[in-house]
PDB file of N, CA and C in Angstrom:
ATOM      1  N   UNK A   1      12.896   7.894  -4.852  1.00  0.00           N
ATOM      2  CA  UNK A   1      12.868   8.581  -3.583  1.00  0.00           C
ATOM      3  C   UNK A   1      13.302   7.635  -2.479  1.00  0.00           C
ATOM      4  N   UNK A   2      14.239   7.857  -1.589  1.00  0.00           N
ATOM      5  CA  UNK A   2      14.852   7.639  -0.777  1.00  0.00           C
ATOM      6  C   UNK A   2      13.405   7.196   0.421  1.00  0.00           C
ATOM      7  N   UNK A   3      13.338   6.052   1.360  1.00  0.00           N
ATOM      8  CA  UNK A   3      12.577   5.581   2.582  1.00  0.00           C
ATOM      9  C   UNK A   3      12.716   4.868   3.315  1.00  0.00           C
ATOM     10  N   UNK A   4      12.478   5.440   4.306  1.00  0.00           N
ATOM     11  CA  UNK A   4      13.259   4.982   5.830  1.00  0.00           C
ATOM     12  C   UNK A   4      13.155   3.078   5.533  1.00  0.00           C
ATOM     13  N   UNK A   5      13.934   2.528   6.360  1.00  0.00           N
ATOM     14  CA  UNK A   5      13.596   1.188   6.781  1.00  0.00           C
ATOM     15  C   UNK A   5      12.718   0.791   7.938  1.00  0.00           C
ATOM     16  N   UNK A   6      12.102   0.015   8.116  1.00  0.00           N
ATOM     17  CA  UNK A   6      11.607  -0.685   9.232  1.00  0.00           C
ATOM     18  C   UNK A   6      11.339   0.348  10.462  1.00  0.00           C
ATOM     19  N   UNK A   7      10.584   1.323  10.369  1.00  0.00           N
ATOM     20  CA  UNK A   7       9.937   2.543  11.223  1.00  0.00           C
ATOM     21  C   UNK A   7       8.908   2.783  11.157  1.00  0.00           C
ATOM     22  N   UNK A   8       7.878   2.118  10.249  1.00  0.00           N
ATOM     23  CA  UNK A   8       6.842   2.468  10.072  1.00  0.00           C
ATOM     24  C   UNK A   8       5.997   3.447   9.290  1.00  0.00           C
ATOM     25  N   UNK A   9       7.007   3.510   8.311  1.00  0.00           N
ATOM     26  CA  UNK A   9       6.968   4.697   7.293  1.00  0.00           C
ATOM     27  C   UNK A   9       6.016   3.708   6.436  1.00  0.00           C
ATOM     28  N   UNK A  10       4.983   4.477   5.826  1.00  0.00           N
ATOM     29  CA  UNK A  10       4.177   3.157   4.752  1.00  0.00           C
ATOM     30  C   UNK A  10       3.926   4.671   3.926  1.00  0.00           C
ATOM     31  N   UNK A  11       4.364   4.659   2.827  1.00  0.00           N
ATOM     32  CA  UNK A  11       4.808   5.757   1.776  1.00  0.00           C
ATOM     33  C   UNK A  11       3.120   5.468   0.814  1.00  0.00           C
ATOM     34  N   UNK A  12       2.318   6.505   0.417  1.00  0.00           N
ATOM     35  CA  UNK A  12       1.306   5.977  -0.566  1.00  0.00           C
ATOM     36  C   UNK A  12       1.937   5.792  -1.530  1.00  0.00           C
ATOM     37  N   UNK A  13       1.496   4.196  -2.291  1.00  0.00           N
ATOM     38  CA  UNK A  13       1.590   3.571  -3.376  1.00  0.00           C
ATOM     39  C   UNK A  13       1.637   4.364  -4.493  1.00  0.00           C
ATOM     40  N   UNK A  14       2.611   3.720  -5.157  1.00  0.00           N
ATOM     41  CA  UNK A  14       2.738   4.007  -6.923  1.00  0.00           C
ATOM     42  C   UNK A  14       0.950   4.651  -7.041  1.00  0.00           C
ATOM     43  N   UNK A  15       0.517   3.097  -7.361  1.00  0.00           N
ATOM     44  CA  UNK A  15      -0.615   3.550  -8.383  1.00  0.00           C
ATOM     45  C   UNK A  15      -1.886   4.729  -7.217  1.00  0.00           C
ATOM     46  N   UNK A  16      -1.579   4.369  -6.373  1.00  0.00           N
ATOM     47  CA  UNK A  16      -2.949   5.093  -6.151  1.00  0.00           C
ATOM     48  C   UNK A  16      -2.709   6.818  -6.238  1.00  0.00           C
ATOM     49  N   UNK A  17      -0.885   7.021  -6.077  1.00  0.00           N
ATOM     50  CA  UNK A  17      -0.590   8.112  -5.782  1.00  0.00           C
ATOM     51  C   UNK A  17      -0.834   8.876  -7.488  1.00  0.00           C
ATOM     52  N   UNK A  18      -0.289   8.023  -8.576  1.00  0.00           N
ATOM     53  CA  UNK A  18      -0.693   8.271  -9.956  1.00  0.00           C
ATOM     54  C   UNK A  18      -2.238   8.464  -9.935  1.00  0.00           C
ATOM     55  N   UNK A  19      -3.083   7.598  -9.953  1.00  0.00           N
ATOM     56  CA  UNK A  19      -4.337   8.250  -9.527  1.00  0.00           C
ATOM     57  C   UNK A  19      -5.382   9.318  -8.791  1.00  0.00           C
ATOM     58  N   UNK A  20      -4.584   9.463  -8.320  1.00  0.00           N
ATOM     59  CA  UNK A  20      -5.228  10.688  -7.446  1.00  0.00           C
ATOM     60  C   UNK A  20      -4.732  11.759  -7.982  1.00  0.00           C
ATOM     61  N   UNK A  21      -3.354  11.887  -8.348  1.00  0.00           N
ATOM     62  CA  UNK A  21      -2.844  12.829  -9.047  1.00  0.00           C
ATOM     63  C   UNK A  21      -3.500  13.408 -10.705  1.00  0.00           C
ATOM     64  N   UNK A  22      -3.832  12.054 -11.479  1.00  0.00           N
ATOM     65  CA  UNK A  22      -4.482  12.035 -12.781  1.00  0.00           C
ATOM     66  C   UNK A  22      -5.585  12.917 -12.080  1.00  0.00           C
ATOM     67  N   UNK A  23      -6.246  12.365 -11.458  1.00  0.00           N
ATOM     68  CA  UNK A  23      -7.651  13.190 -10.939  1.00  0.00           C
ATOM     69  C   UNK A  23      -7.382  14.707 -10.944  1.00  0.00           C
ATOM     70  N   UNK A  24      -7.306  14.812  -9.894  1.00  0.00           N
ATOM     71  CA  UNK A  24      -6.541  16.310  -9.542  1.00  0.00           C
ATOM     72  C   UNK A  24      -5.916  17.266 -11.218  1.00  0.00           C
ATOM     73  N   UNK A  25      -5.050  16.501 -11.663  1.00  0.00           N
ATOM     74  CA  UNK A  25      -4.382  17.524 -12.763  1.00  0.00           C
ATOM     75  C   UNK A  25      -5.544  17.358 -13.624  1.00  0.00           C
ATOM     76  N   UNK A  26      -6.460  16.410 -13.930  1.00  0.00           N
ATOM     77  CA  UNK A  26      -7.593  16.719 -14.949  1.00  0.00           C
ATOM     78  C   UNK A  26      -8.824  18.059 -14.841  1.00  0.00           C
ATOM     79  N   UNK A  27      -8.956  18.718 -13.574  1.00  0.00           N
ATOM     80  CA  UNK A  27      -9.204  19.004 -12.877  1.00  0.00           C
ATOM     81  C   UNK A  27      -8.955  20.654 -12.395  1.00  0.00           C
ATOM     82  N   UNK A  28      -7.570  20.461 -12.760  1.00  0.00           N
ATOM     83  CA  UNK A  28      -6.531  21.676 -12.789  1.00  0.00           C
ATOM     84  C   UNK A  28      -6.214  22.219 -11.963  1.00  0.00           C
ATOM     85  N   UNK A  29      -6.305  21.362 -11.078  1.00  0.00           N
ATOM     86  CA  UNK A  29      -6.232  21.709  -8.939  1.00  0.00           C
ATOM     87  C   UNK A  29      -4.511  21.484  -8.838  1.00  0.00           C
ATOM     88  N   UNK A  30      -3.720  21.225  -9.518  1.00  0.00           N
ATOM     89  CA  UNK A  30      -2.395  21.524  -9.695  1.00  0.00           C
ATOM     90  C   UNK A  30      -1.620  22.504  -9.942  1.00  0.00           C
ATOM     91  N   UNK A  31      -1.672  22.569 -11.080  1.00  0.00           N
ATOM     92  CA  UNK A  31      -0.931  23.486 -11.808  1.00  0.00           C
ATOM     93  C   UNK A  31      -0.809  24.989 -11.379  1.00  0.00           C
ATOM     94  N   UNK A  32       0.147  25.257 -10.529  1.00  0.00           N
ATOM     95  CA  UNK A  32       0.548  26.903  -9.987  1.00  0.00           C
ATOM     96  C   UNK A  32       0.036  26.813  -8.693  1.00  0.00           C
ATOM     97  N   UNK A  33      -0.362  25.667  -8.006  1.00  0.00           N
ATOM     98  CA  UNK A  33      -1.426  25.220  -6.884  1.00  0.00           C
ATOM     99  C   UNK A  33      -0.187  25.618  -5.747  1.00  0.00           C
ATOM    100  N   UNK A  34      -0.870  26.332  -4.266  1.00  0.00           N
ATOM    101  CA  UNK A  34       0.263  26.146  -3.270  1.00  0.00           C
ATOM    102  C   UNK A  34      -0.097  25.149  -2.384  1.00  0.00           C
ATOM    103  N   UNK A  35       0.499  23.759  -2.023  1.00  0.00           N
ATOM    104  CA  UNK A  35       0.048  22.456  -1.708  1.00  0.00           C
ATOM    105  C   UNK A  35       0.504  22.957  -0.369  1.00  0.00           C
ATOM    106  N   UNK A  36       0.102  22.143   0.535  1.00  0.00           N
ATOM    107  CA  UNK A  36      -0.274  21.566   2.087  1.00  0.00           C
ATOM    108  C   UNK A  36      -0.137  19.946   2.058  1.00  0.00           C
ATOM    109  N   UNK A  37       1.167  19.316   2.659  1.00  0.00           N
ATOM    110  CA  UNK A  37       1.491  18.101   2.508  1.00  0.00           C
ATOM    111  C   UNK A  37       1.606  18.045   4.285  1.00  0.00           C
ATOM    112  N   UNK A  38       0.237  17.678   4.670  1.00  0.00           N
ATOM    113  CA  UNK A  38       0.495  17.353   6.023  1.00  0.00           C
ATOM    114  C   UNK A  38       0.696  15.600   6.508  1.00  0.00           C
ATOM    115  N   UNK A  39       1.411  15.659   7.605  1.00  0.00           N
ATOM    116  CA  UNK A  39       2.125  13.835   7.760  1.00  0.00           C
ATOM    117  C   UNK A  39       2.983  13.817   6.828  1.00  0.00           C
ATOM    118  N   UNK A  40       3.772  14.298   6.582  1.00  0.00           N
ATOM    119  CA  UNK A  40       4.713  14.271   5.210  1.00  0.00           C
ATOM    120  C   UNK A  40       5.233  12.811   4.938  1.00  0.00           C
ATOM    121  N   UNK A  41       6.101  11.952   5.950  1.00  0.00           N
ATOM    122  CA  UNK A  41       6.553  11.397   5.714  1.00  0.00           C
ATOM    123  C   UNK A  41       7.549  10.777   4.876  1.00  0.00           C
ATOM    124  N   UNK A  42       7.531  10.414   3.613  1.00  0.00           N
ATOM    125  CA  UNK A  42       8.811  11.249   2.581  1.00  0.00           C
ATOM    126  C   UNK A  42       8.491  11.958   2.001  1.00  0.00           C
ATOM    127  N   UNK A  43       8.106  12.472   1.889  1.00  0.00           N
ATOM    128  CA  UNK A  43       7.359  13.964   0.947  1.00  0.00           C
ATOM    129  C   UNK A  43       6.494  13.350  -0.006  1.00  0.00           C
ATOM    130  N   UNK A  44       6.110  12.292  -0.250  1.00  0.00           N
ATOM    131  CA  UNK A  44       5.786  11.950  -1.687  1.00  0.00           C
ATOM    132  C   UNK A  44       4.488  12.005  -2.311  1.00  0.00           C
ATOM    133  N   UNK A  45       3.798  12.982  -2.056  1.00  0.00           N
ATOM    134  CA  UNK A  45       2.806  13.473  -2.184  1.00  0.00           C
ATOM    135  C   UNK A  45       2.718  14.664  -2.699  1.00  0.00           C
ATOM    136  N   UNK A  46       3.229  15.559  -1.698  1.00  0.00           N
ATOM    137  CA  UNK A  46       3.739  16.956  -2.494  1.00  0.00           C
ATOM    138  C   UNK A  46       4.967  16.799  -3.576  1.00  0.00           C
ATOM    139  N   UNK A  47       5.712  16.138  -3.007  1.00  0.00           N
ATOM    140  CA  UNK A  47       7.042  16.122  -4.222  1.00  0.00           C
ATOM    141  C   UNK A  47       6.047  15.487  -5.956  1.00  0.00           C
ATOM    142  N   UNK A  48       5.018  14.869  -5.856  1.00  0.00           N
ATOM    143  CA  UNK A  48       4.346  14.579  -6.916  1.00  0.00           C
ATOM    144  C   UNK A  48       3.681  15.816  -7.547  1.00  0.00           C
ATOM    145  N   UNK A  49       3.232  16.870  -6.578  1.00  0.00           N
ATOM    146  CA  UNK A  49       2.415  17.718  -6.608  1.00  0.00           C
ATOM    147  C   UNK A  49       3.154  18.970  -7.538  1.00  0.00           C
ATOM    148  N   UNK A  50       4.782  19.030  -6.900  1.00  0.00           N
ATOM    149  CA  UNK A  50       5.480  19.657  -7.503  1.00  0.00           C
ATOM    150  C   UNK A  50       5.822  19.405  -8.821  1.00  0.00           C
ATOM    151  N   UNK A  51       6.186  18.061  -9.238  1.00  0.00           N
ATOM    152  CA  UNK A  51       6.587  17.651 -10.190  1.00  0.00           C
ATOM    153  C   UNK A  51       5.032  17.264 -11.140  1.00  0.00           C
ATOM    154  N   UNK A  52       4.155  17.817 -10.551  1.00  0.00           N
ATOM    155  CA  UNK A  52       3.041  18.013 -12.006  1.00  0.00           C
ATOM    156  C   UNK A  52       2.707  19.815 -11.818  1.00  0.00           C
ATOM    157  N   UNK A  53       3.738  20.427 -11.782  1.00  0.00           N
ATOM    158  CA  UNK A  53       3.137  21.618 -11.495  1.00  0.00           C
ATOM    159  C   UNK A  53       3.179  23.111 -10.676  1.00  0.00           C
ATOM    160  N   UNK A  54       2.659  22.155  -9.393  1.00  0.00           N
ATOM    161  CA  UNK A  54       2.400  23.263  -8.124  1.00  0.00           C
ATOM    162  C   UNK A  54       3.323  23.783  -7.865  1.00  0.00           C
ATOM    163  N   UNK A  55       3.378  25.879  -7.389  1.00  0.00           N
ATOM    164  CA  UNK A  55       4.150  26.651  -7.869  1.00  0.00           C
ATOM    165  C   UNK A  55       5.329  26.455  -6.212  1.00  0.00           C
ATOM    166  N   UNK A  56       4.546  25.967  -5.263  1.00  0.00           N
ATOM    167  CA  UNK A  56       4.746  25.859  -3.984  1.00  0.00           C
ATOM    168  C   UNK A  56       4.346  24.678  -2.973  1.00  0.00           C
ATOM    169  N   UNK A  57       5.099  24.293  -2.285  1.00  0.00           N
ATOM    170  CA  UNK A  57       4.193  22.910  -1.178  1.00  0.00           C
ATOM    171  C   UNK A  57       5.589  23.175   0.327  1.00  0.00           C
ATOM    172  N   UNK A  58       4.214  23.023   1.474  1.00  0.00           N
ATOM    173  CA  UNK A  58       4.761  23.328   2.467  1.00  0.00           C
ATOM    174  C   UNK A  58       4.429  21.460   3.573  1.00  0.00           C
ATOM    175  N   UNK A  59       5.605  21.064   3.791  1.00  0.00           N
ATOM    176  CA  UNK A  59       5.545  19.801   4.525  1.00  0.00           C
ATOM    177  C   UNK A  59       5.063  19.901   5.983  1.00  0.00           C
ATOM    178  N   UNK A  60       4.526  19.305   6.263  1.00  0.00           N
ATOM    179  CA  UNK A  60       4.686  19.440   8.216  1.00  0.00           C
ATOM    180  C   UNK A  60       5.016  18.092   8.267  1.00  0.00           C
ATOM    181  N   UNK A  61       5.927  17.387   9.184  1.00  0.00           N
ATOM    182  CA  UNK A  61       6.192  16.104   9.786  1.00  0.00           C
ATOM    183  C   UNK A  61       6.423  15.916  10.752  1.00  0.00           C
ATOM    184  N   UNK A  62       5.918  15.495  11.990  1.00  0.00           N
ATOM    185  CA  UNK A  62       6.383  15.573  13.494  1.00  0.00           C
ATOM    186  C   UNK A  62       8.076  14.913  13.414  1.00  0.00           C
ATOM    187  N   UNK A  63       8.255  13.813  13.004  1.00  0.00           N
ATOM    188  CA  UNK A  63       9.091  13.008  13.232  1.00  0.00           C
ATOM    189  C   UNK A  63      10.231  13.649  12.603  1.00  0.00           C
ATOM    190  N   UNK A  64      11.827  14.498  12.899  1.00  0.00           N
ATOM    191  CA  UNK A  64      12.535  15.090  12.665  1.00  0.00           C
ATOM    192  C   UNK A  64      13.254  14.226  11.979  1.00  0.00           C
ATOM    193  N   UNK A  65      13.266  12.835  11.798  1.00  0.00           N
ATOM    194  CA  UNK A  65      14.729  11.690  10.878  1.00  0.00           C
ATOM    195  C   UNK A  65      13.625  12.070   9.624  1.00  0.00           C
ATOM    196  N   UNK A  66      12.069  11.381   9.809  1.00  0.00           N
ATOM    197  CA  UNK A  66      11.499  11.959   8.589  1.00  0.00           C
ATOM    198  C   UNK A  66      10.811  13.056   7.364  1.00  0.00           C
ATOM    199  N   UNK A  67      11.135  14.060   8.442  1.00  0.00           N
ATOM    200  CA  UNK A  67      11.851  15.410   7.753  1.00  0.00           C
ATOM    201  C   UNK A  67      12.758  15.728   7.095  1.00  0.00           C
ATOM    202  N   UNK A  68      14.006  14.942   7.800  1.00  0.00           N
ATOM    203  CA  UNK A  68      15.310  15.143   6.894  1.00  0.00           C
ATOM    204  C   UNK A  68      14.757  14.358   5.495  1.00  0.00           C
ATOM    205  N   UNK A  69      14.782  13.350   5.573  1.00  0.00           N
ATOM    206  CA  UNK A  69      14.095  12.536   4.638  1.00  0.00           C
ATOM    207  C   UNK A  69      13.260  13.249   3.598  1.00  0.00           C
ATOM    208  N   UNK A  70      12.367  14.163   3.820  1.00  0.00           N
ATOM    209  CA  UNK A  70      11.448  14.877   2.657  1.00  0.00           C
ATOM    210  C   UNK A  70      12.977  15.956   2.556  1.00  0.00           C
ATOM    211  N   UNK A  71      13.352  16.603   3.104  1.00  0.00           N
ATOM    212  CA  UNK A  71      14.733  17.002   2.636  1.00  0.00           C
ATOM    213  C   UNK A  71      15.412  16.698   1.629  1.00  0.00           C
ATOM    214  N   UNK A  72      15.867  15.778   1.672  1.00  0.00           N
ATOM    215  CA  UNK A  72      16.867  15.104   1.145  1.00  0.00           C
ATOM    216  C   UNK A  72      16.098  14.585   0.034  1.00  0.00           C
ATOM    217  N   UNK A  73      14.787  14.169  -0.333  1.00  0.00           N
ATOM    218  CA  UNK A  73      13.846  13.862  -1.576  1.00  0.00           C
ATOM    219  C   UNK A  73      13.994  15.180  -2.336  1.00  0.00           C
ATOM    220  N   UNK A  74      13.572  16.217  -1.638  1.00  0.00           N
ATOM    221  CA  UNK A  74      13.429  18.026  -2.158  1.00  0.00           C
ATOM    222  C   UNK A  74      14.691  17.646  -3.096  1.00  0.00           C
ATOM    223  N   UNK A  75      15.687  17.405  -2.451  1.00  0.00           N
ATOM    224  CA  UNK A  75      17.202  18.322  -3.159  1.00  0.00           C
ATOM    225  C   UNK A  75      17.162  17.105  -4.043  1.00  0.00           C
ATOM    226  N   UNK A  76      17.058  15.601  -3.937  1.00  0.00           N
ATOM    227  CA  UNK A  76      17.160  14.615  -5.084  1.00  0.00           C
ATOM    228  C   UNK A  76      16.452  14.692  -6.486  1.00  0.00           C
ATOM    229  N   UNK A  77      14.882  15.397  -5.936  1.00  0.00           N
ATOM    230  CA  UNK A  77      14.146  15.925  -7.336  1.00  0.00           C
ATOM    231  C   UNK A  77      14.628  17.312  -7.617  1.00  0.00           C
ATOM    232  N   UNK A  78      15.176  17.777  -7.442  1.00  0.00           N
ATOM    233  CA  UNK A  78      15.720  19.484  -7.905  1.00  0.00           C
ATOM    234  C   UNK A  78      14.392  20.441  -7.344  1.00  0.00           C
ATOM    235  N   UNK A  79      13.546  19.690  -6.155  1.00  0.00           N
ATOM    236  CA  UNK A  79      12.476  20.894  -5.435  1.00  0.00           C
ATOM    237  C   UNK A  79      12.726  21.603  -4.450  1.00  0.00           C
ATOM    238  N   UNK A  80      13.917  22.018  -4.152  1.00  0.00           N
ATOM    239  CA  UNK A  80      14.349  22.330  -2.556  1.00  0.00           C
ATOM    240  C   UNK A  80      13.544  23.973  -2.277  1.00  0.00           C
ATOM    241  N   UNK A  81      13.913  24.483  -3.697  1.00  0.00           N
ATOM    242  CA  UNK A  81      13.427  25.772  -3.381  1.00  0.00           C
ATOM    243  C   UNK A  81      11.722  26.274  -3.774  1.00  0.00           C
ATOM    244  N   UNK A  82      11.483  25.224  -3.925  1.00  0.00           N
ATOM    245  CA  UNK A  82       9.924  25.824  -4.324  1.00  0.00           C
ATOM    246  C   UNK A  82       9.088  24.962  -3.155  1.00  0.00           C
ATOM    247  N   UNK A  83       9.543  24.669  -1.776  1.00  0.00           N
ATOM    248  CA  UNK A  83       9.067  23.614  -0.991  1.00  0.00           C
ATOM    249  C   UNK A  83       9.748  24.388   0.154  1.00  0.00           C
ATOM    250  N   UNK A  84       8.990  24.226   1.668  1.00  0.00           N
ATOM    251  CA  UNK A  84       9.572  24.197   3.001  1.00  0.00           C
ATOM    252  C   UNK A  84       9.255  23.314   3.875  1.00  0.00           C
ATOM    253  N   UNK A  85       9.838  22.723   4.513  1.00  0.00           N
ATOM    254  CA  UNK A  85      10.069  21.284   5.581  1.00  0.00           C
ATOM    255  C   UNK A  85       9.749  22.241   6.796  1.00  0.00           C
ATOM    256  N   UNK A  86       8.826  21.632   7.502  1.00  0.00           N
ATOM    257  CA  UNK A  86       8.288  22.453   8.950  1.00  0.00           C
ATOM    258  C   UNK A  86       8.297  20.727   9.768  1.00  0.00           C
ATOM    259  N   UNK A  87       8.819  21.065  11.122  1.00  0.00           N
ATOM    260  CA  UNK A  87       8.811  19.583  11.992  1.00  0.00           C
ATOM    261  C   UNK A  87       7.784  20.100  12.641  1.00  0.00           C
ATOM    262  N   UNK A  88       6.721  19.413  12.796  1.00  0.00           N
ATOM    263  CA  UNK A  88       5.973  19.826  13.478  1.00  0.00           C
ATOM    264  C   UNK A  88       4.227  19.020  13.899  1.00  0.00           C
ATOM    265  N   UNK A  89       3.429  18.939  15.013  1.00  0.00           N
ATOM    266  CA  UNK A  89       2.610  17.948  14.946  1.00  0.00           C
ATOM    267  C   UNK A  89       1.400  18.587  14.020  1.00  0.00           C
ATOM    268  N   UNK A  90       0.773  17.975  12.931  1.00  0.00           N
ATOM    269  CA  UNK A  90       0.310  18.416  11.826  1.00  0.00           C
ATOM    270  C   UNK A  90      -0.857  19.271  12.426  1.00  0.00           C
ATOM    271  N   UNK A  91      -1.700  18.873  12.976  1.00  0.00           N
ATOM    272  CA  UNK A  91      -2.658  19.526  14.198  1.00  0.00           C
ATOM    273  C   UNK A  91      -2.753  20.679  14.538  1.00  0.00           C
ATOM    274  N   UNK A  92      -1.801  20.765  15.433  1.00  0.00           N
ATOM    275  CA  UNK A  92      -1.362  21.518  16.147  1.00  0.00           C
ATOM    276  C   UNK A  92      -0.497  22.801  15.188  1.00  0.00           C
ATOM    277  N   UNK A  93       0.228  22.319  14.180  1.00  0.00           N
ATOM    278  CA  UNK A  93       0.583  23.461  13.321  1.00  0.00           C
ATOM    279  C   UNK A  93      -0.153  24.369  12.113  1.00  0.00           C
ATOM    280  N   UNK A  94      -1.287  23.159  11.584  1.00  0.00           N
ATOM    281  CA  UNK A  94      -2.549  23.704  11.183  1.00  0.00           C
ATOM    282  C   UNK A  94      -3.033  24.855  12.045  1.00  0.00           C
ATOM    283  N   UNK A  95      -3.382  24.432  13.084  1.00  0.00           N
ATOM    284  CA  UNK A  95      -4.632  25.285  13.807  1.00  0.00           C
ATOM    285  C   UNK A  95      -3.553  26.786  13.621  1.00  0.00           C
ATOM    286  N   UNK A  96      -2.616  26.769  13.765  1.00  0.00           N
ATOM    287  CA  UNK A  96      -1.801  28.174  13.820  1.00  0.00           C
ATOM    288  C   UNK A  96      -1.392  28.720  12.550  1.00  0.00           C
ATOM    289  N   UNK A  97      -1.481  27.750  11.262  1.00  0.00           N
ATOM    290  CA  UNK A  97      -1.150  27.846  10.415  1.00  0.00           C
ATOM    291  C   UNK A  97      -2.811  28.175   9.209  1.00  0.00           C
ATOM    292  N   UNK A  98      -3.664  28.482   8.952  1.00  0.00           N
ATOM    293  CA  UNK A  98      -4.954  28.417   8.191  1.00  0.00           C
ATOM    294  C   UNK A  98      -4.912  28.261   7.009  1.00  0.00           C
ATOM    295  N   UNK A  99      -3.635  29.046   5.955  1.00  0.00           N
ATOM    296  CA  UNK A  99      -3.855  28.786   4.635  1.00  0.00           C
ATOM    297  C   UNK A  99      -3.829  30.271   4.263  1.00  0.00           C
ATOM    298  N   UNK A 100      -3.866  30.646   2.850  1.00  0.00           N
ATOM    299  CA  UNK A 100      -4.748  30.002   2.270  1.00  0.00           C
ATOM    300  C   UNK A 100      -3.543  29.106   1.612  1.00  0.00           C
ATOM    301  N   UNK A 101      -4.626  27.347   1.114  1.00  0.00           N
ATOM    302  CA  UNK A 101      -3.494  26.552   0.506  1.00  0.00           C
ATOM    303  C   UNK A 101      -5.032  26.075  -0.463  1.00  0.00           C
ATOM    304  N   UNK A 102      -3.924  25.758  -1.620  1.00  0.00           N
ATOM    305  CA  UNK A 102      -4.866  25.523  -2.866  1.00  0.00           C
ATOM    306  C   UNK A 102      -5.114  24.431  -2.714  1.00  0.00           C
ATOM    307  N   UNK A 103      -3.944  22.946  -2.305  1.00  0.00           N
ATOM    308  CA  UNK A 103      -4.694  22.161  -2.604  1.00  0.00           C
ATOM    309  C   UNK A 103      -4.093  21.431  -0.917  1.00  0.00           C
ATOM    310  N   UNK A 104      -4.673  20.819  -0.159  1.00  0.00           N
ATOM    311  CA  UNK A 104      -4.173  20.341   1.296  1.00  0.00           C
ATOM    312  C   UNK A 104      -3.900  18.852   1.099  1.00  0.00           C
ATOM    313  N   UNK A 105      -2.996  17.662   1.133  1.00  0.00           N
ATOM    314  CA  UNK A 105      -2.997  16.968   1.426  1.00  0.00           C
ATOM    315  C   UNK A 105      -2.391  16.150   2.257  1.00  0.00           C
ATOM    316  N   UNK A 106      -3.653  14.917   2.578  1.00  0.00           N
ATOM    317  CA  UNK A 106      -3.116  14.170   3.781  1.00  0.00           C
ATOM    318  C   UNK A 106      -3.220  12.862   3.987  1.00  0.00           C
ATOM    319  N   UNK A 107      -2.183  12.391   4.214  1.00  0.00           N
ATOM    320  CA  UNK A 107      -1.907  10.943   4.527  1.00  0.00           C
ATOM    321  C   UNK A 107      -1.370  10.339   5.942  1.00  0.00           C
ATOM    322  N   UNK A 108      -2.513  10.467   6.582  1.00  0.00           N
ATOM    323  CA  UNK A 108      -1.792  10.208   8.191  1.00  0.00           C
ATOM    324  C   UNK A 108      -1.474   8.255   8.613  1.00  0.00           C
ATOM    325  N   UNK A 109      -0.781   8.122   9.486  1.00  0.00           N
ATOM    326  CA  UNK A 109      -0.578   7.195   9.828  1.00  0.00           C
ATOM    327  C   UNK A 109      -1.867   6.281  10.544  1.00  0.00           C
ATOM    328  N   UNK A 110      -1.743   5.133  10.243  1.00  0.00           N
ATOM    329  CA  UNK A 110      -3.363   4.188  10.740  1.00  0.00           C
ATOM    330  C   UNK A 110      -3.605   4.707  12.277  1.00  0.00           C
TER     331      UNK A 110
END
């Protein structure tokens, strides 16, 4: 997966992202799951989510270069169409947005 340079993008790690994921699919909070990848950043959270599974995952990312970016991950893993890229401040598009979402995740910036 494709990530920005020197912007402040800090992508969750290999292993912890494998871990959390093991969790989750043991679990069965995956599989056909419609994910909530809020702070997207490169997608790589939901794009994991997809690729163990989940039938659907919807991004929010304020930052529009790192939108394109979960974009451009979508179409590199073959997820473009089971995924939608929303620019937007995660917050603020929640509160308008409720769900229902099977599984929500989030990785916000420090």
């Amino acid at each position: 997966m494709a990530t920005p340079r020197n912007d402040g993008i800090r992508p969750t790690g290999d292993r912890v992202r494998e871990a959390l994921f093991n969790a989750l699919h043991s679990r069965g909070a995956v599989e056909g799951a419609t994910v909530l990848d809020l702070f997207a950043g490169t997608g790589a959270l939901g794009i994991e989510a997809l690729s163990r599974g989940a039938s659907h995952a919807v991004f929010v990312e304020c930052s529009r270069t790192h939108a394109a970016l979960v974009e451009a991950n979508l179409a590199t893993c073959g997820f473009s169409d089971r995924a939608a890229v929303v620019v937007a401040d995660a917050r603020t598009w929640l509160a308008a947005n409720p769900g229902p979402w099977d599984l929500a995740l989030l990785d916000p910036p420090y």
